[in-house]
Protein backbone atom coordinates (compact mmCIF):
# COMPACT_ATOMS: atom_id res chain seq x y z
CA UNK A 1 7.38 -6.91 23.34
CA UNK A 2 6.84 -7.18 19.64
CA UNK A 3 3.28 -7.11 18.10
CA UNK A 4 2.08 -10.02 16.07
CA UNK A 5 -0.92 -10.09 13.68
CA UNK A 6 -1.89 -13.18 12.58
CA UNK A 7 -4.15 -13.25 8.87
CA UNK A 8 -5.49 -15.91 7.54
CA UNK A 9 -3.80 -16.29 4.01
CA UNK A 10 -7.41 -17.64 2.65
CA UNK A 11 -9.13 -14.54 4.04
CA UNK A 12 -6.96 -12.33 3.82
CA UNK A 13 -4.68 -13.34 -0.25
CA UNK A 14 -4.74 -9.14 -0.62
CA UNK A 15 -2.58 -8.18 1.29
CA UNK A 16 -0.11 -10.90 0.34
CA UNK A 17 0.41 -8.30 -2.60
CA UNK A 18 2.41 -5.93 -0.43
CA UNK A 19 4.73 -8.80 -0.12
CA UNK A 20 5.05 -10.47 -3.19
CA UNK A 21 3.71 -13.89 -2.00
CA UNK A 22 0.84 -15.59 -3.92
CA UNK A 23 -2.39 -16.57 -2.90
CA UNK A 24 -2.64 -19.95 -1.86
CA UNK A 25 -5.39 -22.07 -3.94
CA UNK A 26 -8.01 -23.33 -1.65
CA UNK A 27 -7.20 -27.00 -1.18
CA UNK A 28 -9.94 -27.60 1.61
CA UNK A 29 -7.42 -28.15 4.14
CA UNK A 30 -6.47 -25.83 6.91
CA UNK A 31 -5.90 -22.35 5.33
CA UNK A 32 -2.38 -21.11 6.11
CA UNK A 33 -1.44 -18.22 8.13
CA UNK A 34 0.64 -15.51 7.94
CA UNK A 35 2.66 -13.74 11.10
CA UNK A 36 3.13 -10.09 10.54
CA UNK A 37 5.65 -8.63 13.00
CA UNK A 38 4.71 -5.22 13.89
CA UNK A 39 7.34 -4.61 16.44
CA UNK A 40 9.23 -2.08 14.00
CA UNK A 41 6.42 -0.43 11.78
CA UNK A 42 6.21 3.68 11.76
CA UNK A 43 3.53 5.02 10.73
CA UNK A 44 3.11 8.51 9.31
CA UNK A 45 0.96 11.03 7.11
CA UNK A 46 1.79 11.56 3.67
CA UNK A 47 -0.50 14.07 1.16
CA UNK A 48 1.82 13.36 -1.55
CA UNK A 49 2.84 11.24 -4.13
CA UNK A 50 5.38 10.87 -7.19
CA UNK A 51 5.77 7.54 -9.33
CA UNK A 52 8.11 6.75 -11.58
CA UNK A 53 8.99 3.72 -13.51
CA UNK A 54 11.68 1.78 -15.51
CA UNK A 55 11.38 -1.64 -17.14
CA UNK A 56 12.94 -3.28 -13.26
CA UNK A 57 11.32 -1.81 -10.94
CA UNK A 58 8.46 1.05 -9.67
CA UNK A 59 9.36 3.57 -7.53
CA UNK A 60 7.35 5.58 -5.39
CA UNK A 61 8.34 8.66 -3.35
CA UNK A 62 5.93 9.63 -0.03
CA UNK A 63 6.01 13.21 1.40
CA UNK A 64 4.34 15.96 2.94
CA UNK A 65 3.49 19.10 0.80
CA UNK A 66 4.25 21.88 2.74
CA UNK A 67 3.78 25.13 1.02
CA UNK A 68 0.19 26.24 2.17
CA UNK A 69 -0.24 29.02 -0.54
CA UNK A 70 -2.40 27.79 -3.55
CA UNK A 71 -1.28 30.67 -5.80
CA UNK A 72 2.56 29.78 -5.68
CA UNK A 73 3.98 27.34 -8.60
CA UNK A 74 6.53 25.94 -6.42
CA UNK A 75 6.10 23.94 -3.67
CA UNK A 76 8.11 22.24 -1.14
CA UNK A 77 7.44 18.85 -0.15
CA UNK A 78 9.52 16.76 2.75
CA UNK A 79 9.89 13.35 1.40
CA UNK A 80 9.46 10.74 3.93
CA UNK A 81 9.58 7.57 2.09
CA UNK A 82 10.25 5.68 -0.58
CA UNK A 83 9.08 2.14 -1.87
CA UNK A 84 10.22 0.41 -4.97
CA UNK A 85 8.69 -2.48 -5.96
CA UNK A 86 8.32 -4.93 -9.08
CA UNK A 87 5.82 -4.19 -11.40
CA UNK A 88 3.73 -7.09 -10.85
CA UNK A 89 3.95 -5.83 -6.93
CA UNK A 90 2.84 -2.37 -8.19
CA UNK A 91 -0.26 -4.05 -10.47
CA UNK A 92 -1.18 -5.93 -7.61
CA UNK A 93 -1.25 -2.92 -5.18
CA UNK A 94 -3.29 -1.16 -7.74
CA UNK A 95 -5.77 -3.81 -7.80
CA UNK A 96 -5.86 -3.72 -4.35
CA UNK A 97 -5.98 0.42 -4.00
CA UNK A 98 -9.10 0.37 -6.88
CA UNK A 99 -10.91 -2.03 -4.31
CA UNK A 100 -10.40 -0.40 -0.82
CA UNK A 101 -11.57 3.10 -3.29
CA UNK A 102 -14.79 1.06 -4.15
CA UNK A 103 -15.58 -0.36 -0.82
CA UNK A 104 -14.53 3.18 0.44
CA UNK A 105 -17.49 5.29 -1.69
CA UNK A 106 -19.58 2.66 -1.04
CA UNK A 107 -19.74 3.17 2.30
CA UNK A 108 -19.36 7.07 2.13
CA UNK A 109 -20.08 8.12 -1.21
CA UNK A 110 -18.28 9.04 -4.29
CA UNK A 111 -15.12 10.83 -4.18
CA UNK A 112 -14.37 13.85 -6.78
């Protein structure tokens, strides 16, 4: 059976960014929800990152570095995913990302 998460779109307008949608003005009415089918999400570890950019679109390549030696200049990373976006998506994710950070070394301290 598929898993549904419900989030309130008032409580919740953050992580409308990974979408695209808006946050919805408070009107005082009922605050909308959102249903998040979770049926076909995969989750896995990534320690790596590349973004690149053109005027369209962001592009961002997930993977796992592989190569344990420090001393080597090359190193072989398995990419895993990739996610291209707008980028008003990407500014919005950033926003987002600089948050969770503060929240994150406020709760466990600063991060080097």
């Amino acid at each position: 059976m598929a898993q549904e998460k419900v989030a309130s779109r008032a409580e919740n307008a953050e992580t409308s960014a990974a979408t695209g949608d808006a946050p919805v003005a408070s009107t005082g009415q009922e605050a909308q929800q959102i249903r998040m089918n979770t049926a076909s999400v995969k989750s896995s570890y990534c320690n790596m990152v590349n973004v690149t950019t053109t005027r369209e679109e962001v592009v961002m390549n997930f993977g796992v570095n592989e190569s344990w030696d420090r001393g080597t200049s090359e190193y072989d990373v398995r990419l895993e995913h990739r996610i291209v976006m707008s980028p008003f998506a990407a500014k919005r994710l950033a926003l987002m990302l600089g948050k969770l950070v503060t929240e994150y070394e406020g709760r466990y301290g600063e991060l080097s």
